[in-house]
PDB file of N, CA and C in Angstrom:
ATOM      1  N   UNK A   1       0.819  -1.190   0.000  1.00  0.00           N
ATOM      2  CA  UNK A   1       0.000   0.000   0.000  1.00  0.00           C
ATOM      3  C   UNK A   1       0.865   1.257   0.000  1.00  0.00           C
ATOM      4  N   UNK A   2       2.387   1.657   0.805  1.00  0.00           N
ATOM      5  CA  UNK A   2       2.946   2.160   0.537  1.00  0.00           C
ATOM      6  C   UNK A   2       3.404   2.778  -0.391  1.00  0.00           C
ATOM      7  N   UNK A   3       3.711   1.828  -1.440  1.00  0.00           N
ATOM      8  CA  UNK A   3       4.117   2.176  -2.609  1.00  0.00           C
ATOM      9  C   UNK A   3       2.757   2.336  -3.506  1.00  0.00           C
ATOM     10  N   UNK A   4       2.098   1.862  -3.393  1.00  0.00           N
ATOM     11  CA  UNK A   4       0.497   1.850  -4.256  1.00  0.00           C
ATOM     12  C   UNK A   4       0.096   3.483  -4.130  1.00  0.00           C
ATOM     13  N   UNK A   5      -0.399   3.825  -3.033  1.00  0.00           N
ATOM     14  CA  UNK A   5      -1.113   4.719  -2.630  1.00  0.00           C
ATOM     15  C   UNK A   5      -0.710   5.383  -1.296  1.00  0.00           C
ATOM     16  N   UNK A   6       0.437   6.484  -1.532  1.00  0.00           N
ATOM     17  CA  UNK A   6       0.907   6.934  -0.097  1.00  0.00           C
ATOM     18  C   UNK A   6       0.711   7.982   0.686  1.00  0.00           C
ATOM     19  N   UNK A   7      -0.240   9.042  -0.393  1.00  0.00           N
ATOM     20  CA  UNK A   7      -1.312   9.792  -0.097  1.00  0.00           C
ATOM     21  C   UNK A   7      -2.372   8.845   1.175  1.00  0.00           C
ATOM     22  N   UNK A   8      -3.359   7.869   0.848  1.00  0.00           N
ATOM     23  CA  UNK A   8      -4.134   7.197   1.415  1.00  0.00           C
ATOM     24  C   UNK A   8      -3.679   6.793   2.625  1.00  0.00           C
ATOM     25  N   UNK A   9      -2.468   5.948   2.827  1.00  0.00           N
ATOM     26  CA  UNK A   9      -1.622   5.896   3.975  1.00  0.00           C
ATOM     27  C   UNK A   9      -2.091   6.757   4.591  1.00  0.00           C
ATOM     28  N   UNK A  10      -1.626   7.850   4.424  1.00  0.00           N
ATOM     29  CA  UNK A  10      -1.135   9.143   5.490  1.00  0.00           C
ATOM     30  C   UNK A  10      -2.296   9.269   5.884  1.00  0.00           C
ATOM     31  N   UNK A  11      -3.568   9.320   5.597  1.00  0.00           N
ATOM     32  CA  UNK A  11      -4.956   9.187   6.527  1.00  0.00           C
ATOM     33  C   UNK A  11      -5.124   8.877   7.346  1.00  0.00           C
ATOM     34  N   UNK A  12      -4.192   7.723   7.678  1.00  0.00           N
ATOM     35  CA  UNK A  12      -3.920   6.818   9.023  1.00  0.00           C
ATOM     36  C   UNK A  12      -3.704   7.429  10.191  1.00  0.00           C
ATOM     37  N   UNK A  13      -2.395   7.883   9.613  1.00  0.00           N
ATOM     38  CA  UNK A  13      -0.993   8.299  10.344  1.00  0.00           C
ATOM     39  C   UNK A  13      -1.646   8.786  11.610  1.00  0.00           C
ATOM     40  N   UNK A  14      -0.788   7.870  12.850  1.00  0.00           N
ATOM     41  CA  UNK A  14      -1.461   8.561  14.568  1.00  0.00           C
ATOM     42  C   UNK A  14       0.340   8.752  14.703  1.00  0.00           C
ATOM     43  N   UNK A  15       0.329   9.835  16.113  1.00  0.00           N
ATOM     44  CA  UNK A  15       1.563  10.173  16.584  1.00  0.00           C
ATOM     45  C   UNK A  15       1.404   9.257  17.685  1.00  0.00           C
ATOM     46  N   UNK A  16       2.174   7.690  18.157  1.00  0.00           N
ATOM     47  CA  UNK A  16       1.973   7.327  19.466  1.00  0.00           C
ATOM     48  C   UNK A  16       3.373   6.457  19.217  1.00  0.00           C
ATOM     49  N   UNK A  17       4.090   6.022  20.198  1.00  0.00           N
ATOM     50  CA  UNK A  17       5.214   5.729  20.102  1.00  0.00           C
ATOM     51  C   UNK A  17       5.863   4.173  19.478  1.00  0.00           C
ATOM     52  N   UNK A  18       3.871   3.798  19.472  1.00  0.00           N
ATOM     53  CA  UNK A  18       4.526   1.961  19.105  1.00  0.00           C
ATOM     54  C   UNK A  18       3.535   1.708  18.039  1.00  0.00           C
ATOM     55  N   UNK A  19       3.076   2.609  16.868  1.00  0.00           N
ATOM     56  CA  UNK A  19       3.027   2.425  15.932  1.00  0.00           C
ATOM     57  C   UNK A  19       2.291   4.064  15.112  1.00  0.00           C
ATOM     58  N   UNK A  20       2.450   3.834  13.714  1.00  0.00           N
ATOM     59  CA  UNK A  20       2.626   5.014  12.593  1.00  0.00           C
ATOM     60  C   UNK A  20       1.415   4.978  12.147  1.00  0.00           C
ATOM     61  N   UNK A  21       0.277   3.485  12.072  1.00  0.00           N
ATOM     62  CA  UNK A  21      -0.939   3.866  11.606  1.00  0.00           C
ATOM     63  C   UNK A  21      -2.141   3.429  12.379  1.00  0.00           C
ATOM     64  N   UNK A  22      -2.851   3.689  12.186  1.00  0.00           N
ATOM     65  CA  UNK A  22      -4.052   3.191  13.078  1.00  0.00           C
ATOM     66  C   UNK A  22      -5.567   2.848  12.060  1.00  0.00           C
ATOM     67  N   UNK A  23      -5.996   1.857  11.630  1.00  0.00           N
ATOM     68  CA  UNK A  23      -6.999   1.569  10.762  1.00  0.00           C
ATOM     69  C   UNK A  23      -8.453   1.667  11.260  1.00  0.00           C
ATOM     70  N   UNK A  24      -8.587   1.831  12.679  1.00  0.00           N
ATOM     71  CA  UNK A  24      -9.781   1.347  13.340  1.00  0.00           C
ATOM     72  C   UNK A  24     -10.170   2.118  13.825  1.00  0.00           C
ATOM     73  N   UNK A  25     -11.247   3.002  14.245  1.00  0.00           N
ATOM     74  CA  UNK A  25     -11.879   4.051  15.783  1.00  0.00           C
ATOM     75  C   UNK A  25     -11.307   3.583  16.853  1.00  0.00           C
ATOM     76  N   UNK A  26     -10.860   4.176  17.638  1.00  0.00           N
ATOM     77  CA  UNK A  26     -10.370   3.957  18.895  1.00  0.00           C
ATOM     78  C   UNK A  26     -11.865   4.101  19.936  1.00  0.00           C
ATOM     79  N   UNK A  27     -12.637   4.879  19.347  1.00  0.00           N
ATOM     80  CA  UNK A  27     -14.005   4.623  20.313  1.00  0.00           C
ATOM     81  C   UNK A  27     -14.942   2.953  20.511  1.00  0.00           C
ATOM     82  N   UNK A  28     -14.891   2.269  21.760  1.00  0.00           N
ATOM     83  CA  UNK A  28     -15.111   1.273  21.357  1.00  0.00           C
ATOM     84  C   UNK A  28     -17.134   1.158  22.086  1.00  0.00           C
ATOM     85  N   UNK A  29     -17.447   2.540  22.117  1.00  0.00           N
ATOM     86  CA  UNK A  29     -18.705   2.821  22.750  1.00  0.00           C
ATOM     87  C   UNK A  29     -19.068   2.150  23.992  1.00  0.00           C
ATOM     88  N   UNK A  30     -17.801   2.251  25.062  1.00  0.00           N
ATOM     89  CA  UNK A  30     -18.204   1.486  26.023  1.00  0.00           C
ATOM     90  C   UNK A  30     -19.967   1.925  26.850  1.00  0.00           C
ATOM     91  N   UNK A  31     -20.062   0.621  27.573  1.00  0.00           N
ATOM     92  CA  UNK A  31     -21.711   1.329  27.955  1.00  0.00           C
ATOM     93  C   UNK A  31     -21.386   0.512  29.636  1.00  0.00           C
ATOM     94  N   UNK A  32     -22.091   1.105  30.625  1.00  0.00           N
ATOM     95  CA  UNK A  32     -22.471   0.577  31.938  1.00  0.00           C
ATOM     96  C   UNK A  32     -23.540  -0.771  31.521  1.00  0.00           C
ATOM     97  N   UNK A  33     -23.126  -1.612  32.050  1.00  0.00           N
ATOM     98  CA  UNK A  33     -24.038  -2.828  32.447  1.00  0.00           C
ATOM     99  C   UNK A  33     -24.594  -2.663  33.809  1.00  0.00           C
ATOM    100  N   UNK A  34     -25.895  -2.225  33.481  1.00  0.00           N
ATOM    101  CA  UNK A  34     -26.311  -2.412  34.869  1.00  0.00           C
ATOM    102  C   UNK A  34     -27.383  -3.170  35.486  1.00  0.00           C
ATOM    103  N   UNK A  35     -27.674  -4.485  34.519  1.00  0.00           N
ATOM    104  CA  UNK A  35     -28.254  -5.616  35.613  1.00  0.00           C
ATOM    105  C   UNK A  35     -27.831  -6.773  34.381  1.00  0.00           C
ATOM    106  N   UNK A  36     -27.979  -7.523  35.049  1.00  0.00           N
ATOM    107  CA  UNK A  36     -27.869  -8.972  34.276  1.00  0.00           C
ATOM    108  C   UNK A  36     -28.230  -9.288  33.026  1.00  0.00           C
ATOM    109  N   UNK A  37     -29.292  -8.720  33.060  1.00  0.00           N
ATOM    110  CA  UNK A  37     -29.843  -9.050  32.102  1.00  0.00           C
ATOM    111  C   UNK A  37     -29.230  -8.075  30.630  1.00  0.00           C
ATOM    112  N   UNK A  38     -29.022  -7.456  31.031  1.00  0.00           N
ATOM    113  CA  UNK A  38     -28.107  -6.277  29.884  1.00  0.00           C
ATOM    114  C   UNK A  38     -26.713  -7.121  29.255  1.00  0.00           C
ATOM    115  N   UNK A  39     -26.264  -7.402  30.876  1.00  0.00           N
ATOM    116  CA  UNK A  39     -24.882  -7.973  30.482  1.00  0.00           C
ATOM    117  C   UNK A  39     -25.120  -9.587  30.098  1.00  0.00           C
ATOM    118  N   UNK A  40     -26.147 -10.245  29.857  1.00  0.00           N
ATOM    119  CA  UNK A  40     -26.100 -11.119  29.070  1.00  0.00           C
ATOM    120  C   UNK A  40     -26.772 -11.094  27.943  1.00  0.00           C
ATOM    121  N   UNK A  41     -27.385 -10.103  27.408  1.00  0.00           N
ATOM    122  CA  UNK A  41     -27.901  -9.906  26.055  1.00  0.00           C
ATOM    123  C   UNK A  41     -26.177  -9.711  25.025  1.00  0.00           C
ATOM    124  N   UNK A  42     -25.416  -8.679  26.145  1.00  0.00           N
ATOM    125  CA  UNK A  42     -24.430  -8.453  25.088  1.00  0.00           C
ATOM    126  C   UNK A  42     -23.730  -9.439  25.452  1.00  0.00           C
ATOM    127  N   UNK A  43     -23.234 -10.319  26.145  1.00  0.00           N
ATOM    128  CA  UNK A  43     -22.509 -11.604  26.086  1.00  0.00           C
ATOM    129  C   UNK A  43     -23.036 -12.594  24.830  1.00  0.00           C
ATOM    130  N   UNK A  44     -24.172 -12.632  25.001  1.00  0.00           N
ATOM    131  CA  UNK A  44     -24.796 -13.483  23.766  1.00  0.00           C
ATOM    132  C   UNK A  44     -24.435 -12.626  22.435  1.00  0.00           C
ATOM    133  N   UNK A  45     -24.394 -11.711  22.061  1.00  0.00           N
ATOM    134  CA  UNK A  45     -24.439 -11.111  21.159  1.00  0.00           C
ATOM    135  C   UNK A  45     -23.308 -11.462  20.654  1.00  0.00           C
ATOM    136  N   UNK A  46     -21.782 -11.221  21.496  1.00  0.00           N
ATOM    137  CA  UNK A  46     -20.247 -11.214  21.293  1.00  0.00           C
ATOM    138  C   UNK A  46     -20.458 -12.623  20.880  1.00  0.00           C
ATOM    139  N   UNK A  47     -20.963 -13.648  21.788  1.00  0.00           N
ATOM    140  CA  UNK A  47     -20.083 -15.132  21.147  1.00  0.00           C
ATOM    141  C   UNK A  47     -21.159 -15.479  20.006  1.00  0.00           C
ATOM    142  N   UNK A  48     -21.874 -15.006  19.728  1.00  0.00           N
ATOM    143  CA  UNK A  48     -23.252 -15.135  18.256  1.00  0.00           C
ATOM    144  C   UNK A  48     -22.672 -14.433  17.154  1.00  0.00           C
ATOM    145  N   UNK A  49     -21.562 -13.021  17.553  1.00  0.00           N
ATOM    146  CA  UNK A  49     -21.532 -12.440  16.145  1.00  0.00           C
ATOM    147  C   UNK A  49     -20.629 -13.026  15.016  1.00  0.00           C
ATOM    148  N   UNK A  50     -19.577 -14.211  15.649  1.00  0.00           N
ATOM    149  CA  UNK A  50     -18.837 -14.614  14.462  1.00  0.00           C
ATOM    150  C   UNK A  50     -19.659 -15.705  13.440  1.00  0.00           C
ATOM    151  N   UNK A  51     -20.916 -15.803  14.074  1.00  0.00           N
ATOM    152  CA  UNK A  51     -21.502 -16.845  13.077  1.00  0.00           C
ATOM    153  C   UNK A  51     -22.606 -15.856  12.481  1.00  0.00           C
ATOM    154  N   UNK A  52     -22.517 -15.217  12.640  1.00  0.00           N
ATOM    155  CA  UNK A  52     -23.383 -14.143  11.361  1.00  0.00           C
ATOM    156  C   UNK A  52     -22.945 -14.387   9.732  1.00  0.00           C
ATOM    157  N   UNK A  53     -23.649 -14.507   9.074  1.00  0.00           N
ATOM    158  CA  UNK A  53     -24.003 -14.421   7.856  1.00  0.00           C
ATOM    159  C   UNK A  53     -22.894 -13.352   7.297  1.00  0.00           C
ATOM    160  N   UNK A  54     -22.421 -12.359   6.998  1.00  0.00           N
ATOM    161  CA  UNK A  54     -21.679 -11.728   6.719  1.00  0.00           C
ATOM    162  C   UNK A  54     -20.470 -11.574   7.389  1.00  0.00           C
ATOM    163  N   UNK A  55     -20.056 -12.775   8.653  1.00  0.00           N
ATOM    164  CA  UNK A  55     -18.709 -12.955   9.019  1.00  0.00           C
ATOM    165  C   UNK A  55     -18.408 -14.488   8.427  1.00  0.00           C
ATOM    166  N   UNK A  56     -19.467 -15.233   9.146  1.00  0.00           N
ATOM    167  CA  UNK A  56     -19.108 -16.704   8.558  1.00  0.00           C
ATOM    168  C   UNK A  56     -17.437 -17.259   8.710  1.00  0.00           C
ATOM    169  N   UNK A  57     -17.365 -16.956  10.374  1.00  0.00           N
ATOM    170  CA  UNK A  57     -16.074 -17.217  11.225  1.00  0.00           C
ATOM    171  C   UNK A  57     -15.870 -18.881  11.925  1.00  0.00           C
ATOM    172  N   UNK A  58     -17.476 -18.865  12.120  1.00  0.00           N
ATOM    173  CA  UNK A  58     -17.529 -20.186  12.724  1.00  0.00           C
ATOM    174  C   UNK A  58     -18.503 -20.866  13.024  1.00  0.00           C
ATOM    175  N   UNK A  59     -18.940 -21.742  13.099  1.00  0.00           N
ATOM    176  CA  UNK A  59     -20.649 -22.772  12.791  1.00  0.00           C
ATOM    177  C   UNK A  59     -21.035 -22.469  14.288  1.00  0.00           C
ATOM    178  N   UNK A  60     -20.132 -22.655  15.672  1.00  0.00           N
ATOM    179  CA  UNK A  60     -20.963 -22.413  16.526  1.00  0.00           C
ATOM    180  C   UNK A  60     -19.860 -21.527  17.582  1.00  0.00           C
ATOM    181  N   UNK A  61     -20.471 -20.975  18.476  1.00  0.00           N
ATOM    182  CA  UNK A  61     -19.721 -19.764  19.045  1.00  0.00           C
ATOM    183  C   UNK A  61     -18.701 -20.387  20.126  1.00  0.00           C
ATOM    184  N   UNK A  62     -18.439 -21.173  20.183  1.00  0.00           N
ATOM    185  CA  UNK A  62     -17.444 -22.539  20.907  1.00  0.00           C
ATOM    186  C   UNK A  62     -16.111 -22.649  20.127  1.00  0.00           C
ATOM    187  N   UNK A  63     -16.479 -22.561  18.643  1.00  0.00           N
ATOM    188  CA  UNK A  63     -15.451 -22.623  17.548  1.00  0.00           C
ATOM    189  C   UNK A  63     -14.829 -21.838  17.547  1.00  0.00           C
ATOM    190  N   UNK A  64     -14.995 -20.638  17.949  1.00  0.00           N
ATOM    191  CA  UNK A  64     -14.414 -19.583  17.122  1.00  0.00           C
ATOM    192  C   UNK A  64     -13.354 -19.332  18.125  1.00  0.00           C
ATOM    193  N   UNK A  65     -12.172 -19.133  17.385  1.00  0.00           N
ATOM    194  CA  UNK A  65     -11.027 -19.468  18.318  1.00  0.00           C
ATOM    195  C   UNK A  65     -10.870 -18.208  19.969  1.00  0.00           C
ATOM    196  N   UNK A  66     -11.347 -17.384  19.254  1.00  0.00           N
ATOM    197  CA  UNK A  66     -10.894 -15.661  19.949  1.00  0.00           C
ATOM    198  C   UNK A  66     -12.458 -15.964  21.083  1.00  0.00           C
ATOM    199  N   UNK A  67     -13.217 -16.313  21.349  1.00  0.00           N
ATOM    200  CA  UNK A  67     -14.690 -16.009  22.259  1.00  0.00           C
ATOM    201  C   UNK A  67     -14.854 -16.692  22.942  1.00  0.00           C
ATOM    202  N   UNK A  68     -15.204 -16.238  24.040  1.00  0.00           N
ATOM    203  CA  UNK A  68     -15.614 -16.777  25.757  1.00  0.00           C
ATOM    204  C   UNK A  68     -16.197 -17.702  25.569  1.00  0.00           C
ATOM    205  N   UNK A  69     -17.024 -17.869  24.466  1.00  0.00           N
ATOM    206  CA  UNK A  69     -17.870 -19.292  24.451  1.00  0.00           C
ATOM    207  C   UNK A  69     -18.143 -20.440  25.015  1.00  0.00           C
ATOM    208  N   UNK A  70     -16.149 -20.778  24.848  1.00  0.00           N
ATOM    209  CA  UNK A  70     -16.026 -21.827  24.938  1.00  0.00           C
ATOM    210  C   UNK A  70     -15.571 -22.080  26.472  1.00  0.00           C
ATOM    211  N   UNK A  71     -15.121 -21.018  27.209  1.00  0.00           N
ATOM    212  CA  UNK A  71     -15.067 -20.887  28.676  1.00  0.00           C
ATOM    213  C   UNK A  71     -15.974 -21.174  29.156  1.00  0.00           C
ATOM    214  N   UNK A  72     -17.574 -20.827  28.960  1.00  0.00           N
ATOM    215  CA  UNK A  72     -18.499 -20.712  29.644  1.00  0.00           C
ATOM    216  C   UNK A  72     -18.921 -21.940  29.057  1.00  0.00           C
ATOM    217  N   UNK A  73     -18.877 -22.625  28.739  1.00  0.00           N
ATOM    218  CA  UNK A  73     -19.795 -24.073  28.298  1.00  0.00           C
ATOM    219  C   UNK A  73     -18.663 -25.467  28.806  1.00  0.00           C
ATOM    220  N   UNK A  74     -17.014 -25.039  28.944  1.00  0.00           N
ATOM    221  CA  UNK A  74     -17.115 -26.064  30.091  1.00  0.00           C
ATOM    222  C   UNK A  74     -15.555 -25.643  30.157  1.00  0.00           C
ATOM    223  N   UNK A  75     -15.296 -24.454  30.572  1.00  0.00           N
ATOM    224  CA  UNK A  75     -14.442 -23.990  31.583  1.00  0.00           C
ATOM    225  C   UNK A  75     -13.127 -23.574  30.815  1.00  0.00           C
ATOM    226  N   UNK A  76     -12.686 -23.972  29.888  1.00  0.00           N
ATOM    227  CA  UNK A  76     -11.386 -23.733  28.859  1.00  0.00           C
ATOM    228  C   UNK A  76     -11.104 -22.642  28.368  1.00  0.00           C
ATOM    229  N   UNK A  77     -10.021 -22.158  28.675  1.00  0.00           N
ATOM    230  CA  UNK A  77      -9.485 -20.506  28.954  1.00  0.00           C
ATOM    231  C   UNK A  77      -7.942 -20.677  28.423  1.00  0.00           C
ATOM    232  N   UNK A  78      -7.952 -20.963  26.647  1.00  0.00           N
ATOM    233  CA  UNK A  78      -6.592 -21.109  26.352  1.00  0.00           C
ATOM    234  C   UNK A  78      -5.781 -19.712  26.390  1.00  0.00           C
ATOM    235  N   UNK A  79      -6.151 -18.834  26.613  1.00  0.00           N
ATOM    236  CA  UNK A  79      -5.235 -17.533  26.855  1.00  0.00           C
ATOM    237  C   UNK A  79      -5.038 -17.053  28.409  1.00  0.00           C
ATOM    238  N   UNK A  80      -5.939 -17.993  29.141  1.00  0.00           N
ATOM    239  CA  UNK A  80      -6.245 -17.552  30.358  1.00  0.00           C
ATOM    240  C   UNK A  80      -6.221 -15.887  30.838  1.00  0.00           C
ATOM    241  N   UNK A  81      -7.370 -15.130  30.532  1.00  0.00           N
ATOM    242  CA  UNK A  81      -8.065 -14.093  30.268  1.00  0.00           C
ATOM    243  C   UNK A  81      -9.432 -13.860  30.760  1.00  0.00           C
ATOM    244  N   UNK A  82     -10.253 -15.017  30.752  1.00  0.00           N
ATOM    245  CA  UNK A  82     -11.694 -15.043  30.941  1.00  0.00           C
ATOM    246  C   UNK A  82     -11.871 -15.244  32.184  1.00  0.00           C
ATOM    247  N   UNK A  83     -12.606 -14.177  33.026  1.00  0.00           N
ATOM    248  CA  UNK A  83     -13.424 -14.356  34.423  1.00  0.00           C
ATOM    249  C   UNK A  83     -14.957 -14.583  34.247  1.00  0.00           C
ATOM    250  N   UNK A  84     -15.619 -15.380  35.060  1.00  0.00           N
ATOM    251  CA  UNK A  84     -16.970 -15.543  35.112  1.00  0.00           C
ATOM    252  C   UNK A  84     -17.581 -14.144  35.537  1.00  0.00           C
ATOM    253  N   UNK A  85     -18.608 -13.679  34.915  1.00  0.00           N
ATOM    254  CA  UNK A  85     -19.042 -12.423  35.295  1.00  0.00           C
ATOM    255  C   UNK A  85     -19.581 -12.556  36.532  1.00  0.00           C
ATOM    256  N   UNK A  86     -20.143 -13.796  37.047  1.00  0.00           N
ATOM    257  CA  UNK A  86     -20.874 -13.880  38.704  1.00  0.00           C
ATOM    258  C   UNK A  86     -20.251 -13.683  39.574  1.00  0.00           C
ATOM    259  N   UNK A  87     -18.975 -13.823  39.190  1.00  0.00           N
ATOM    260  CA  UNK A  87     -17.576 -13.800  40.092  1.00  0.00           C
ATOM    261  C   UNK A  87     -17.691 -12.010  40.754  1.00  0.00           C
ATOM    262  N   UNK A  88     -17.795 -11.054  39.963  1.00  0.00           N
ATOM    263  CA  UNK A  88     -18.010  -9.939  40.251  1.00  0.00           C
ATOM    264  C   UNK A  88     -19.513  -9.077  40.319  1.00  0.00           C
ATOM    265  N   UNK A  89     -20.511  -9.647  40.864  1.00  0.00           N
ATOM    266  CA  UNK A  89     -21.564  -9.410  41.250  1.00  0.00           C
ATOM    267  C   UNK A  89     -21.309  -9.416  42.562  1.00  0.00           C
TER     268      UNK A  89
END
């Protein structure tokens, strides 16, 4: 892309010390969860969205390598990262 289009590049361009471009919003719209039921609509949502129709990441939300899914259906935490949300209620 450099060499392609280096005008376009430079659209990127962030000043931060451990990298030159940035492709994504940094806003990630965080929101308060404030009962259960909130915070498991969007839990369902996260391990449901790689099998959407226009990602077509993975047949069931267990598969998909990157999502809690598979923590919560019988405990396996290959990055060891994932806390049970009841844990902090």
């Amino acid at each position: 892309m450099r060499d392609i289009n280096p005008a376009l590049l430079e659209e990127y361009a962030v000043d931060f010390p451990n990298k030159r471009y940035e492709f994504w919003q940094r806003d990630s719209k965080a929101m308060h969860l404030y009962t259960t039921e909130m915070l498991l609509q969007k839990l369902d949502y996260v391990h449901n969205n790689p099998l959407q129709e226009h990602w077509k990441l993975s047949s069931t939300p267990e598969e998909y390598p990157y999502s809690s899914a598979r923590f919560y259906l019988d405990g396996s935490d290959e990055y060891d990262l994932v806390e049970r949300y009841e844990d902090h209620f």
